[in-house]
PDB file of N, CA and C in Angstrom:
ATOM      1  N   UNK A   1      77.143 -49.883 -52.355  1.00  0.00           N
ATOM      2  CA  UNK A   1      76.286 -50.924 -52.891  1.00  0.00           C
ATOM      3  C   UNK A   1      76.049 -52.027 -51.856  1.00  0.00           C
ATOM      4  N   UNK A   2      76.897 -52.162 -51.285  1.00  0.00           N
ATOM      5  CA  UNK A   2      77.054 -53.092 -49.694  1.00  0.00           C
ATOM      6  C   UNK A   2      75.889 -53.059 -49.010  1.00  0.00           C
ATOM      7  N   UNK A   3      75.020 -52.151 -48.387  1.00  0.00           N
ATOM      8  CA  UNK A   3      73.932 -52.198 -47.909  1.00  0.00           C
ATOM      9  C   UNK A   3      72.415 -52.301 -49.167  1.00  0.00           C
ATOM     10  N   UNK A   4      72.612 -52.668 -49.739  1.00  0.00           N
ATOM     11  CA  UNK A   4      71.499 -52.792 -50.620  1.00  0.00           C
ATOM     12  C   UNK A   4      71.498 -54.140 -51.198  1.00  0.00           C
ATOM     13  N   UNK A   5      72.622 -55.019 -50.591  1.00  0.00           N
ATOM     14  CA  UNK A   5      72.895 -56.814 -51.025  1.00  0.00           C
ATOM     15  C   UNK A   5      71.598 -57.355 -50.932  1.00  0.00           C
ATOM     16  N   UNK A   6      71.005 -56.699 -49.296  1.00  0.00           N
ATOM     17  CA  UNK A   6      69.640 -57.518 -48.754  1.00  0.00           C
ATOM     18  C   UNK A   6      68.430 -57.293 -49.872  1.00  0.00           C
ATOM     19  N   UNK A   7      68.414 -56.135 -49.855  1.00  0.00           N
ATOM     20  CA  UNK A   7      66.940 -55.682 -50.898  1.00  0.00           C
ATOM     21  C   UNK A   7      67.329 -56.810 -51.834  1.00  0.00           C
ATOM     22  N   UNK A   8      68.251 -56.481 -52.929  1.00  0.00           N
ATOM     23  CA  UNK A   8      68.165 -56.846 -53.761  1.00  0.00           C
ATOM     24  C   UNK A   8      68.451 -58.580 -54.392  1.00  0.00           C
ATOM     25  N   UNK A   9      68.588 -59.029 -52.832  1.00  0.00           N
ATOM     26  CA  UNK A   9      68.116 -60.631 -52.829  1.00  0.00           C
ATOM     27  C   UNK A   9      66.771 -60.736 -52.543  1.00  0.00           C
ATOM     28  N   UNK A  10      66.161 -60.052 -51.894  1.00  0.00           N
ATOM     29  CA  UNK A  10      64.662 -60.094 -51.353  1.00  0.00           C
ATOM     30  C   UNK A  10      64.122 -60.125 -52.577  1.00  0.00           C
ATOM     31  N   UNK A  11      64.126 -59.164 -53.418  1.00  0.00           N
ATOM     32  CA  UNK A  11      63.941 -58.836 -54.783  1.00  0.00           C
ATOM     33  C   UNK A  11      64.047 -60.066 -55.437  1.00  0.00           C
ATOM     34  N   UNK A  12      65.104 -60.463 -55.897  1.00  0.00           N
ATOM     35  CA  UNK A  12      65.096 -61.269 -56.823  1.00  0.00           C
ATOM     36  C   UNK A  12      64.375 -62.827 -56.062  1.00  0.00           C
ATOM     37  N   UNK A  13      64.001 -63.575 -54.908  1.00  0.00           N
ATOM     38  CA  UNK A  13      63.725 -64.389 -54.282  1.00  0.00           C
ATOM     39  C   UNK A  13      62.220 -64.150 -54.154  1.00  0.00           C
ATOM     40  N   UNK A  14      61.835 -62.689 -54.208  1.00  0.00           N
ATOM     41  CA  UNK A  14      60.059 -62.792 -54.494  1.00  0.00           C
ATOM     42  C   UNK A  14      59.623 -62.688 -56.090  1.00  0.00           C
ATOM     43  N   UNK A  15      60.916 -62.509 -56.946  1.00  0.00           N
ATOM     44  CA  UNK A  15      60.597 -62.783 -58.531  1.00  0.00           C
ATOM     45  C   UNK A  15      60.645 -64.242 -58.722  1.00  0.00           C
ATOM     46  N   UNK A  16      61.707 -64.949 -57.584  1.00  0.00           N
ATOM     47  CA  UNK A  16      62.193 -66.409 -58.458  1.00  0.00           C
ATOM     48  C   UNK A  16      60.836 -67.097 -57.911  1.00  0.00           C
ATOM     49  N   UNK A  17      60.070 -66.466 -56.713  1.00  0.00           N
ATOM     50  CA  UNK A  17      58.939 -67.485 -56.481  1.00  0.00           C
ATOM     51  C   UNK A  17      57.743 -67.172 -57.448  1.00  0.00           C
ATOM     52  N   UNK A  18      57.432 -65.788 -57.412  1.00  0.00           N
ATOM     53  CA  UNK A  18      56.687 -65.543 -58.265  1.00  0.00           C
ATOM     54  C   UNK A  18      56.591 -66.578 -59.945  1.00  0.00           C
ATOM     55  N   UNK A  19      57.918 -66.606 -60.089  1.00  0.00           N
ATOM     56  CA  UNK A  19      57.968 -67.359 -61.543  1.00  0.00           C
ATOM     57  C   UNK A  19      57.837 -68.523 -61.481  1.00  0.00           C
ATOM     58  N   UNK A  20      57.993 -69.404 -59.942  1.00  0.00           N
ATOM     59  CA  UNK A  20      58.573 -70.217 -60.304  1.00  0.00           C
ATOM     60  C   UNK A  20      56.757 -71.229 -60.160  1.00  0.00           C
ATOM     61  N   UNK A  21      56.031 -70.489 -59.584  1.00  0.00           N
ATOM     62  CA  UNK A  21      54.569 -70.872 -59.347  1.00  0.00           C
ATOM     63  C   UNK A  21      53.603 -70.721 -60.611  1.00  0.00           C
ATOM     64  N   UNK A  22      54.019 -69.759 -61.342  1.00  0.00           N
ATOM     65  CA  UNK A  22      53.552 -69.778 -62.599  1.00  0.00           C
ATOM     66  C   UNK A  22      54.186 -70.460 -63.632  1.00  0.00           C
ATOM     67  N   UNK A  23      55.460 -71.208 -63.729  1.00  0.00           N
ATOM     68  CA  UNK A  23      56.188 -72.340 -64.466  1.00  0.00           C
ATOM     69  C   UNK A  23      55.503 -73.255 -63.772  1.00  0.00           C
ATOM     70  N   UNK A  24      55.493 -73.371 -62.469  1.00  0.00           N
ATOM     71  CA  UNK A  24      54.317 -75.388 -61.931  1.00  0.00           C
ATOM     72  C   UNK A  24      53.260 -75.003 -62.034  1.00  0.00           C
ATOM     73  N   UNK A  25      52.524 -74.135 -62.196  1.00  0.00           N
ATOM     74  CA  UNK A  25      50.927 -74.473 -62.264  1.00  0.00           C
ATOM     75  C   UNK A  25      51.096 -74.562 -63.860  1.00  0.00           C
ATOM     76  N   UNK A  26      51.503 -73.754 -64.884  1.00  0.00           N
ATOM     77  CA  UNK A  26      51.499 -74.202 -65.784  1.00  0.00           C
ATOM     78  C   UNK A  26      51.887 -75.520 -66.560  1.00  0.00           C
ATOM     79  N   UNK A  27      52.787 -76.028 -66.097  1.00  0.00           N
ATOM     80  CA  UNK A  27      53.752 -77.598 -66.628  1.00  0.00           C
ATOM     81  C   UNK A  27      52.612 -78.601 -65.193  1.00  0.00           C
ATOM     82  N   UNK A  28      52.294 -78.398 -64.279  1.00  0.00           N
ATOM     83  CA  UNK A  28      51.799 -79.557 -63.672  1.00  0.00           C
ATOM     84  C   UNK A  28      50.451 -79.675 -63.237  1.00  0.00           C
ATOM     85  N   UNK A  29      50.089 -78.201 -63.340  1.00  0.00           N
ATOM     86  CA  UNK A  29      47.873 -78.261 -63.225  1.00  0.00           C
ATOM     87  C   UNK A  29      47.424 -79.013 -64.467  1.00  0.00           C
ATOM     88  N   UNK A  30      46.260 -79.374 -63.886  1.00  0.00           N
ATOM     89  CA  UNK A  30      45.412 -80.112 -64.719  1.00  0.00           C
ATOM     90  C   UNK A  30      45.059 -78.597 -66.349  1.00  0.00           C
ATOM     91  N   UNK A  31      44.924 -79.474 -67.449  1.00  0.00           N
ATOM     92  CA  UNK A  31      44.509 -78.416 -68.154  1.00  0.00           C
ATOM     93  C   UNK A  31      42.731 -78.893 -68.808  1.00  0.00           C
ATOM     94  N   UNK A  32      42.242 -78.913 -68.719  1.00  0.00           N
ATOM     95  CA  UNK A  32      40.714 -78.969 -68.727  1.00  0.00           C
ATOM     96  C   UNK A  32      40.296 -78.119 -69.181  1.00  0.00           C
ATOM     97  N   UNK A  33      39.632 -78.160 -70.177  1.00  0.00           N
ATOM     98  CA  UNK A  33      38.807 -77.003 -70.306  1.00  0.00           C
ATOM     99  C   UNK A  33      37.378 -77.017 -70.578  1.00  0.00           C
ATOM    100  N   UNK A  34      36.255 -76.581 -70.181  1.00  0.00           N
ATOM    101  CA  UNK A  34      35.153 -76.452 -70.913  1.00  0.00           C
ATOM    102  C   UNK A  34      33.867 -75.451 -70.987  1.00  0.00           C
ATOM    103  N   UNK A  35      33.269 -75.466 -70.926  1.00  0.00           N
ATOM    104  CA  UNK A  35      31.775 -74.114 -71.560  1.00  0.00           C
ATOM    105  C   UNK A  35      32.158 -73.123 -70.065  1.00  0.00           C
ATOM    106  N   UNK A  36      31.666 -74.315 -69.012  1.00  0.00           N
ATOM    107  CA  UNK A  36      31.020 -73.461 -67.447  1.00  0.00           C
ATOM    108  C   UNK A  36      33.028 -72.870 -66.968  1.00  0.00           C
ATOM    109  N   UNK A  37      33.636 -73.689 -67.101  1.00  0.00           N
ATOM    110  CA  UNK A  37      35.164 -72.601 -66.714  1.00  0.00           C
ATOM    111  C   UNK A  37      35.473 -71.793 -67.676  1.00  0.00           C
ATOM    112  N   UNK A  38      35.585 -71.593 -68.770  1.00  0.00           N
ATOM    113  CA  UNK A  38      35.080 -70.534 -69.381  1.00  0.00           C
ATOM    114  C   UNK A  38      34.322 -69.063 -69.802  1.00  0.00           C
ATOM    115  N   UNK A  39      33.592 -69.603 -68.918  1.00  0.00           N
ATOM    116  CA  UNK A  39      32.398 -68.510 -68.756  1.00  0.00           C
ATOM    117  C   UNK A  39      33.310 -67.155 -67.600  1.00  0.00           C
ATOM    118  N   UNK A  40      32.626 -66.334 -68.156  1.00  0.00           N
ATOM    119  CA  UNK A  40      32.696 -65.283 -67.212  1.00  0.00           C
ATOM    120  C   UNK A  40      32.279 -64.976 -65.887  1.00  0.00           C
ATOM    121  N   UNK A  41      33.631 -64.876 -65.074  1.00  0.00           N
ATOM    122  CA  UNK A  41      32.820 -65.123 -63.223  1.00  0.00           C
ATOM    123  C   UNK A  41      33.707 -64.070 -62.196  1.00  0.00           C
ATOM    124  N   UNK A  42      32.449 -63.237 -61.888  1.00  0.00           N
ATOM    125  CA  UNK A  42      32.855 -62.176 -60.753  1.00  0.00           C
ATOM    126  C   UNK A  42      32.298 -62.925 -59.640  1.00  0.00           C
ATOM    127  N   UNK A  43      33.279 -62.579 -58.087  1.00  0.00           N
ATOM    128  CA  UNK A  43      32.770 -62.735 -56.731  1.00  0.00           C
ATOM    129  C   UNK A  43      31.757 -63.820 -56.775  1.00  0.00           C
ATOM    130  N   UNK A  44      32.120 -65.041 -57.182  1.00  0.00           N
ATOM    131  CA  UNK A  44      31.418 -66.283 -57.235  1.00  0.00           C
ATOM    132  C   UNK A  44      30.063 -65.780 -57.944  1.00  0.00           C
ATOM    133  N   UNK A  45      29.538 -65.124 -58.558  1.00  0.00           N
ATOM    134  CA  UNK A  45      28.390 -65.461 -59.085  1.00  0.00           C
ATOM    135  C   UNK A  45      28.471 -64.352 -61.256  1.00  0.00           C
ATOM    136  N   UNK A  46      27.452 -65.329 -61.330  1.00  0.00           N
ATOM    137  CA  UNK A  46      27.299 -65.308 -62.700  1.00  0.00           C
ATOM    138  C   UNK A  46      27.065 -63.454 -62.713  1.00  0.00           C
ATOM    139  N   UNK A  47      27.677 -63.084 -64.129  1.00  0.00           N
ATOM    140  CA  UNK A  47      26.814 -61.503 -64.307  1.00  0.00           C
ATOM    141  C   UNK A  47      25.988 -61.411 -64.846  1.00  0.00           C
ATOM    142  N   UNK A  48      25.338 -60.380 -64.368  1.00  0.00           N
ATOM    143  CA  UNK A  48      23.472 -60.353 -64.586  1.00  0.00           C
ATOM    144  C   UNK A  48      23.649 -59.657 -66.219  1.00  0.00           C
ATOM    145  N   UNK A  49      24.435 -58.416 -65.598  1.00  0.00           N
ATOM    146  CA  UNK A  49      24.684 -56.977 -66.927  1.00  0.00           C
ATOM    147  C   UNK A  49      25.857 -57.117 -67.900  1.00  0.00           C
ATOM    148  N   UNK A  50      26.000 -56.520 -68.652  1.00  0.00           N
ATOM    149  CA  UNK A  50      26.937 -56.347 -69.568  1.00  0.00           C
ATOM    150  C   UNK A  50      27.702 -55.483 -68.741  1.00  0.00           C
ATOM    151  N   UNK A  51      29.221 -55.969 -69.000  1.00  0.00           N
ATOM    152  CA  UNK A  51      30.281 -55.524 -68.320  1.00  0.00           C
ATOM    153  C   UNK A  51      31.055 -54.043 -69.187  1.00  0.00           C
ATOM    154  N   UNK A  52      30.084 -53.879 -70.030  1.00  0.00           N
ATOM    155  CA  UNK A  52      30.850 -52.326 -70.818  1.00  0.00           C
ATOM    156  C   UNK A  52      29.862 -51.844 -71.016  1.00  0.00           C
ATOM    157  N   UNK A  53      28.872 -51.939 -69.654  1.00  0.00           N
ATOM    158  CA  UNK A  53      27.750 -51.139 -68.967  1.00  0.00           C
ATOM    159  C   UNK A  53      27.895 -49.470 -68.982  1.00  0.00           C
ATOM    160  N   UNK A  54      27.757 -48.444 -68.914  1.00  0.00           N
ATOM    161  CA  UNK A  54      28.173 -47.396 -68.716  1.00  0.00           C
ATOM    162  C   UNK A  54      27.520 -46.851 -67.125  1.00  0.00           C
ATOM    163  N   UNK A  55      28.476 -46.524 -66.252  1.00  0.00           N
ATOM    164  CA  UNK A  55      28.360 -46.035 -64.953  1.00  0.00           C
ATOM    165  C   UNK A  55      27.461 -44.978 -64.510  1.00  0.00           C
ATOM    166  N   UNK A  56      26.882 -44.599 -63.693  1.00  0.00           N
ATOM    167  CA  UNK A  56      26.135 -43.406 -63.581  1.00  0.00           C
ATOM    168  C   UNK A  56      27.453 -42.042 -62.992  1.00  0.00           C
ATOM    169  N   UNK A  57      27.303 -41.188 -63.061  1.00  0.00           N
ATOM    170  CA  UNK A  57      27.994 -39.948 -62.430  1.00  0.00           C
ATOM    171  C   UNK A  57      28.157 -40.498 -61.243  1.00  0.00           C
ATOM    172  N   UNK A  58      26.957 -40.945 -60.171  1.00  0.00           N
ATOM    173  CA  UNK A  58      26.287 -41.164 -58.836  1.00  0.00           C
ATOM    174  C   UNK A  58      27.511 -41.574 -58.606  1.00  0.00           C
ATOM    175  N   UNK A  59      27.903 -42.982 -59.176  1.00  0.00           N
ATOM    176  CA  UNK A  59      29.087 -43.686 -58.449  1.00  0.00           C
ATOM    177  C   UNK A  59      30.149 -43.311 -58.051  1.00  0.00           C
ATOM    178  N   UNK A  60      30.540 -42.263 -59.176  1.00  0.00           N
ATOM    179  CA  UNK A  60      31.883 -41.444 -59.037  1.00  0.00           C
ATOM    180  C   UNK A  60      31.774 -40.757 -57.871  1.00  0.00           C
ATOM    181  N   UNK A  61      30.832 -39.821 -57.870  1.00  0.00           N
ATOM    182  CA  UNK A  61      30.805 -39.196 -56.281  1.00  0.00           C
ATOM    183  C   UNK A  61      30.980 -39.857 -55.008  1.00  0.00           C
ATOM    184  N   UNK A  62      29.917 -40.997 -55.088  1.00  0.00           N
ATOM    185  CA  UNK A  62      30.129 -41.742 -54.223  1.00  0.00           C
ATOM    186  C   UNK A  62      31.846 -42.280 -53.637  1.00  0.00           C
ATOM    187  N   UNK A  63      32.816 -42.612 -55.166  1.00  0.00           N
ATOM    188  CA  UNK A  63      34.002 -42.776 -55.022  1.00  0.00           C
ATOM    189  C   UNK A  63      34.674 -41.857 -54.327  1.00  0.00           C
ATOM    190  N   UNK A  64      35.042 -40.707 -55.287  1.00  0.00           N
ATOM    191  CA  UNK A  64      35.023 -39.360 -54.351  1.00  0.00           C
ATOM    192  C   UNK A  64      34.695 -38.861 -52.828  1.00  0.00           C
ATOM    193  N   UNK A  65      33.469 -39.725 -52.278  1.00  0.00           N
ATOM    194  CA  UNK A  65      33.258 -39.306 -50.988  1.00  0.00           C
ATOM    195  C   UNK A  65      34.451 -40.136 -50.032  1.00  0.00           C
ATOM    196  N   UNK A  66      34.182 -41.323 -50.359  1.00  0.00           N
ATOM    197  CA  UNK A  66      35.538 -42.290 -49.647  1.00  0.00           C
ATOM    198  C   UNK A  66      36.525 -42.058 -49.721  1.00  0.00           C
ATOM    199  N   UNK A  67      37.127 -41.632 -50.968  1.00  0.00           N
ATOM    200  CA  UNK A  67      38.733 -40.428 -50.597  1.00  0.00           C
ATOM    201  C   UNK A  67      38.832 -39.218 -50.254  1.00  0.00           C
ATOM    202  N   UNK A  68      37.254 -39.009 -49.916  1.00  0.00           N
ATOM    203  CA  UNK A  68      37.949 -37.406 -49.163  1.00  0.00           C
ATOM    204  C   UNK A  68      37.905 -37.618 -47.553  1.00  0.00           C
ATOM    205  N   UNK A  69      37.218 -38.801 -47.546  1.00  0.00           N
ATOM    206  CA  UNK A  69      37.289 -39.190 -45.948  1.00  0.00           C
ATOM    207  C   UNK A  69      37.863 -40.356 -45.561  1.00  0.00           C
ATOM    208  N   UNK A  70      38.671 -41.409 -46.309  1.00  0.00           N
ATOM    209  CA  UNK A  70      39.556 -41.895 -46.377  1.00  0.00           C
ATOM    210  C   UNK A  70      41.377 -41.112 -46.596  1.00  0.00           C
ATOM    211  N   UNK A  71      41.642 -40.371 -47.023  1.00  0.00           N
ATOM    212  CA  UNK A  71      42.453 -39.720 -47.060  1.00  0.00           C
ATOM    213  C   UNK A  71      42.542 -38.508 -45.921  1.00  0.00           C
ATOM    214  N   UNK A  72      41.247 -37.647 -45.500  1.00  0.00           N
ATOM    215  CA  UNK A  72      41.415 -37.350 -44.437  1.00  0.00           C
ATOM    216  C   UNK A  72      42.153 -38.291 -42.883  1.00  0.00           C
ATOM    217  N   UNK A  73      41.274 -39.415 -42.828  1.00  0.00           N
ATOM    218  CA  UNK A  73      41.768 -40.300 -41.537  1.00  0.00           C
ATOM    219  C   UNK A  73      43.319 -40.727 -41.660  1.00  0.00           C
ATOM    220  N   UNK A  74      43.513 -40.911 -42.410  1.00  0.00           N
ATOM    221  CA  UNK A  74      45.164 -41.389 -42.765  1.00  0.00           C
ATOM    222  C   UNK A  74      45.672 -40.358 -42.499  1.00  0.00           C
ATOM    223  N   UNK A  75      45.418 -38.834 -42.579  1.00  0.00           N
ATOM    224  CA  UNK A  75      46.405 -37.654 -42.255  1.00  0.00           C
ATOM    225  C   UNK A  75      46.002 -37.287 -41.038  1.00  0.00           C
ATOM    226  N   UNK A  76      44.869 -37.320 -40.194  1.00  0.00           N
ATOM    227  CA  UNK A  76      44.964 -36.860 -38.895  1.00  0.00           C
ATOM    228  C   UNK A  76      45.735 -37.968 -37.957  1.00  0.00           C
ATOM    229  N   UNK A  77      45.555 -38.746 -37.797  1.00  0.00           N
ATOM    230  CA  UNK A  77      46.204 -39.924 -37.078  1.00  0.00           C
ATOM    231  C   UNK A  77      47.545 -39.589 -36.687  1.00  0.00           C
ATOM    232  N   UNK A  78      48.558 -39.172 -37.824  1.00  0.00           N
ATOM    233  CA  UNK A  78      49.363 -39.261 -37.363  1.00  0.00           C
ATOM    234  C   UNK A  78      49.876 -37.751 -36.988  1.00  0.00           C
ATOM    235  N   UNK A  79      49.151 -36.431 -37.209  1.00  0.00           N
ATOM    236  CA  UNK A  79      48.813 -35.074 -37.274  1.00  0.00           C
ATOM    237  C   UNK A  79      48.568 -35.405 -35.500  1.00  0.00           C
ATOM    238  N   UNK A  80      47.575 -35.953 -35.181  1.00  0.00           N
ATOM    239  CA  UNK A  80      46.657 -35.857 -33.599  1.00  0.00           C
ATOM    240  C   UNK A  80      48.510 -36.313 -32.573  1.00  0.00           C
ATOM    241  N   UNK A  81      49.502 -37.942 -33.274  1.00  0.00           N
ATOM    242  CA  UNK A  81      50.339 -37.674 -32.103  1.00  0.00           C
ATOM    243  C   UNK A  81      51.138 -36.988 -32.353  1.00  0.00           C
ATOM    244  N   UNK A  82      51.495 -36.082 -33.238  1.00  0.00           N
ATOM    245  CA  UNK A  82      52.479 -35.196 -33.259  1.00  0.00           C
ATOM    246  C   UNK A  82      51.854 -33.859 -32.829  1.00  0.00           C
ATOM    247  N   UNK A  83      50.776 -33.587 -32.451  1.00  0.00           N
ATOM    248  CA  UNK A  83      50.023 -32.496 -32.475  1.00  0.00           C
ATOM    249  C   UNK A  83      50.991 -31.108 -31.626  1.00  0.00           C
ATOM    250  N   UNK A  84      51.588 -32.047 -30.437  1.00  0.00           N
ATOM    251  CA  UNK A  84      51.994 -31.148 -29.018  1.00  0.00           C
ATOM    252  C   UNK A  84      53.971 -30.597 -30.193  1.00  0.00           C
ATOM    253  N   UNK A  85      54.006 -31.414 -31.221  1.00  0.00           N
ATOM    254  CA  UNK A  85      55.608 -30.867 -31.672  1.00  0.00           C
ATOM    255  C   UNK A  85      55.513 -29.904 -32.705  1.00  0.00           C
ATOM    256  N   UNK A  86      54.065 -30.381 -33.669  1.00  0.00           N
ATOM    257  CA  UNK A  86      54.077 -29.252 -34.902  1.00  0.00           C
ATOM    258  C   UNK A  86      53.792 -27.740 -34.455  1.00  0.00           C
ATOM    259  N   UNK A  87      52.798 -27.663 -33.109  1.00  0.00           N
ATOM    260  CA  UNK A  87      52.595 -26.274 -32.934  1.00  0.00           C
ATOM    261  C   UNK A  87      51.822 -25.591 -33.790  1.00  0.00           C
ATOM    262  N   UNK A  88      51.501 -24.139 -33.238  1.00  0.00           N
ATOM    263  CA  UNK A  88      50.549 -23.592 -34.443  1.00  0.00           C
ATOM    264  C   UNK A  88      50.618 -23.424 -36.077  1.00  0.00           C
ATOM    265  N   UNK A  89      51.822 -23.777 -36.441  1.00  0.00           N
ATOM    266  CA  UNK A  89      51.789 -23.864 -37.987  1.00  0.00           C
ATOM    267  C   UNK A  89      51.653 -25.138 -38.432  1.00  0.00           C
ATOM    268  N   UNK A  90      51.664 -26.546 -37.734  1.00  0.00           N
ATOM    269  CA  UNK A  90      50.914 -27.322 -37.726  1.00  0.00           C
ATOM    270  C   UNK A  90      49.781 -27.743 -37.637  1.00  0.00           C
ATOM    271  N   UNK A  91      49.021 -26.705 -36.537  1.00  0.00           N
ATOM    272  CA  UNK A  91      47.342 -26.694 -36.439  1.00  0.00           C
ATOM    273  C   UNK A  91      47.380 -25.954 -37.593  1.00  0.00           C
ATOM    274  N   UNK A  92      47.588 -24.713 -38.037  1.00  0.00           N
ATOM    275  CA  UNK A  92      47.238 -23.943 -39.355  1.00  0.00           C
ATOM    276  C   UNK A  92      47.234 -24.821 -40.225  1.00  0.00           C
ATOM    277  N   UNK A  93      48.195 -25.564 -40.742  1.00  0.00           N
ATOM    278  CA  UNK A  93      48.227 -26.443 -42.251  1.00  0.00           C
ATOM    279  C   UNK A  93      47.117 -27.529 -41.762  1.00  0.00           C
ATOM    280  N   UNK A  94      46.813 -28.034 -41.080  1.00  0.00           N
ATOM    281  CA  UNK A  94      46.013 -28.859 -40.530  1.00  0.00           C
ATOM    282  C   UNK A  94      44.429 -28.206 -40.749  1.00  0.00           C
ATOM    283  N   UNK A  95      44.051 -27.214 -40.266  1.00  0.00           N
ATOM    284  CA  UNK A  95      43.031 -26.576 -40.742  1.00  0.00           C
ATOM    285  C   UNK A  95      42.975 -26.393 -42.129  1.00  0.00           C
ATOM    286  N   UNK A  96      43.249 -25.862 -42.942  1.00  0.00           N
ATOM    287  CA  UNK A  96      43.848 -25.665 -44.353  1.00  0.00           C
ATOM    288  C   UNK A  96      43.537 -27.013 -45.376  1.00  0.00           C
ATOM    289  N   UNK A  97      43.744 -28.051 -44.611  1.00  0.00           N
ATOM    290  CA  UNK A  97      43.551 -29.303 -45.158  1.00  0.00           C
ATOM    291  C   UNK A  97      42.104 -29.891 -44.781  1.00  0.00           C
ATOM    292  N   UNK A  98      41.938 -29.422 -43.530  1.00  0.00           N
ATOM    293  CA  UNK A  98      40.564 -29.622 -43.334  1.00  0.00           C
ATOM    294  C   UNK A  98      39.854 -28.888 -43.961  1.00  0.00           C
ATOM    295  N   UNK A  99      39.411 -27.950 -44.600  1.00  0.00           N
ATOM    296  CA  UNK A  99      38.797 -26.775 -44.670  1.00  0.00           C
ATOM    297  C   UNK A  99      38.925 -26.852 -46.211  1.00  0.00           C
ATOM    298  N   UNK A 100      39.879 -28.036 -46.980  1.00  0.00           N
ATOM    299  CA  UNK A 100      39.769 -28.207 -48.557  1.00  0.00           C
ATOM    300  C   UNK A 100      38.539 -29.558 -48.353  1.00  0.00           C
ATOM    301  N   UNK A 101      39.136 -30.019 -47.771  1.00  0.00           N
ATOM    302  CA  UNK A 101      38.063 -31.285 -47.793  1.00  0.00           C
ATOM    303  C   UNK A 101      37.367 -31.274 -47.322  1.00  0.00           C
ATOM    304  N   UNK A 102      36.371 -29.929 -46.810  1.00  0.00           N
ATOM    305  CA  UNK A 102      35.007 -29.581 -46.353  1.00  0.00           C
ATOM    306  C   UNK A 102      34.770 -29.332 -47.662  1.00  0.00           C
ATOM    307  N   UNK A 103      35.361 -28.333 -48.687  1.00  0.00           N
ATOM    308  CA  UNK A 103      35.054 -28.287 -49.453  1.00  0.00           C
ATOM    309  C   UNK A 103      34.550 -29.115 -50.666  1.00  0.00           C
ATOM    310  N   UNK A 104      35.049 -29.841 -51.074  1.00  0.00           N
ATOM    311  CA  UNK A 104      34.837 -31.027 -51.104  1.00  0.00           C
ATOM    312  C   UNK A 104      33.683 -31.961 -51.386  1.00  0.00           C
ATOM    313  N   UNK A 105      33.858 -31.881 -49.456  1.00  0.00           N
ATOM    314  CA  UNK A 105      32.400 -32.899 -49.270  1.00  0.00           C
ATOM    315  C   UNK A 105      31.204 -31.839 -49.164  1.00  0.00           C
ATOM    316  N   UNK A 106      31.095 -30.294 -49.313  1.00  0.00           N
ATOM    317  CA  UNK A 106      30.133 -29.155 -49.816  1.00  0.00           C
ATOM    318  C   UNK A 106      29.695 -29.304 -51.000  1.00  0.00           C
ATOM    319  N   UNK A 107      30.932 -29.964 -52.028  1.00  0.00           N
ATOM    320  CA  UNK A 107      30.124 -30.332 -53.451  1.00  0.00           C
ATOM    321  C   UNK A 107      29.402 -31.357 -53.634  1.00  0.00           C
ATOM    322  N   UNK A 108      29.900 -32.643 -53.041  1.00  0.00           N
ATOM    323  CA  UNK A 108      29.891 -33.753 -53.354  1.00  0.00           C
ATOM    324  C   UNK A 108      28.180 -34.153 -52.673  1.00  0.00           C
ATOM    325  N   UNK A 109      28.010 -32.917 -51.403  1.00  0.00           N
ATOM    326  CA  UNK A 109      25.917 -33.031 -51.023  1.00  0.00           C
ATOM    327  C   UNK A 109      25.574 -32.317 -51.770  1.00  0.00           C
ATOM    328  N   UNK A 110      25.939 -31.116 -52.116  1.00  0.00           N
ATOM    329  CA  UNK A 110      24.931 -30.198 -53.203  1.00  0.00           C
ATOM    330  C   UNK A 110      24.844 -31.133 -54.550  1.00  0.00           C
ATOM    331  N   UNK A 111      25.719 -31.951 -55.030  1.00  0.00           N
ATOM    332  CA  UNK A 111      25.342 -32.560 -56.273  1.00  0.00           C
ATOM    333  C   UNK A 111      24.313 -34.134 -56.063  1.00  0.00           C
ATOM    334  N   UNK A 112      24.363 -33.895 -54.802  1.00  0.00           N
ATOM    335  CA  UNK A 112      23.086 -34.898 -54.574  1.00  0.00           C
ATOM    336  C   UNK A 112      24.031 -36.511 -54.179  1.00  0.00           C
ATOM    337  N   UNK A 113      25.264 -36.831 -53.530  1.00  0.00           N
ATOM    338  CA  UNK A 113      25.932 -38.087 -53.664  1.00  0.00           C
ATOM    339  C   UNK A 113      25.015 -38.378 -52.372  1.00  0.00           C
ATOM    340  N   UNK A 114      24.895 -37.801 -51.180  1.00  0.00           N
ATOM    341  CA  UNK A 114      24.559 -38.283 -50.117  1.00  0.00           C
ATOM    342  C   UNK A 114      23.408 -38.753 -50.012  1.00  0.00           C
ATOM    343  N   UNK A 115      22.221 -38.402 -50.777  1.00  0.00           N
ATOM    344  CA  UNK A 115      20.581 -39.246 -51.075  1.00  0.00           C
ATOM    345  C   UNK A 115      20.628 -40.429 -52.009  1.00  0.00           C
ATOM    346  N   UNK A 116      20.877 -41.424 -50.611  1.00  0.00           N
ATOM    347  CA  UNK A 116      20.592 -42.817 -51.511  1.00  0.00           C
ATOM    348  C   UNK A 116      19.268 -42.928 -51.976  1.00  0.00           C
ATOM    349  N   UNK A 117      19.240 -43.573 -53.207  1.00  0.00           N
ATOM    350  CA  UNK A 117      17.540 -43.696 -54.014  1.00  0.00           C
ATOM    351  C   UNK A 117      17.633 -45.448 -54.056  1.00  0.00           C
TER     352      UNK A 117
END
């Protein structure tokens, strides 16, 4: 248990601040209230739409495209400096992974994500 003293002060010292900022803003911020703080506010500006809008498909793909090529870059990086230790069953699984997430991004143009309108 001896080596885990540190964590588990770290731990409790990012709870006691955490709490202890939400006990002073609560007991010592101003409490004010009225219509315009109230109101509903994204990224500094007012919303145009109703927020239980329903999404198009489009977007999802679009989501989808950024994790198949976001999640690709995060695995070659560190695949490219180990490249010379994994050896060919490292290039194999490496292909393998490439070659799902071609797949992938094969669906994600045939269903039309890549033609912005």
């Amino acid at each position: 248990m001896n080596p885990y003293i540190p964590v588990l002060m770290m731990l409790f010292l990012a709870a006691a601040t955490a709490a202890g900022m939400i006990v002073a803003t609560t007991y010592i911020g101003p409490k004010k209230k009225f219509a315009e703080k109230m109101e509903v506010f994204e990224c500094g500006e007012s919303p145009i739409v109703n927020p239980k809008q329903r999404f198009s498909v489009k977007f999802y793909l679009v989501a989808l495209f950024f994790v198949i090529f976001d999640i690709e870059t995060v695995f070659l990086y560190p695949w490219a400096v180990l490249f010379n230790d994994l050896g060919w069953f490292g290039f194999v699984e490496m292909m393998l992974f490439v070659f799902i997430l071609a797949v992938g991004l094969a669906y994600i143009w045939r269903r039309g994500a890549l033609e912005w309108d």
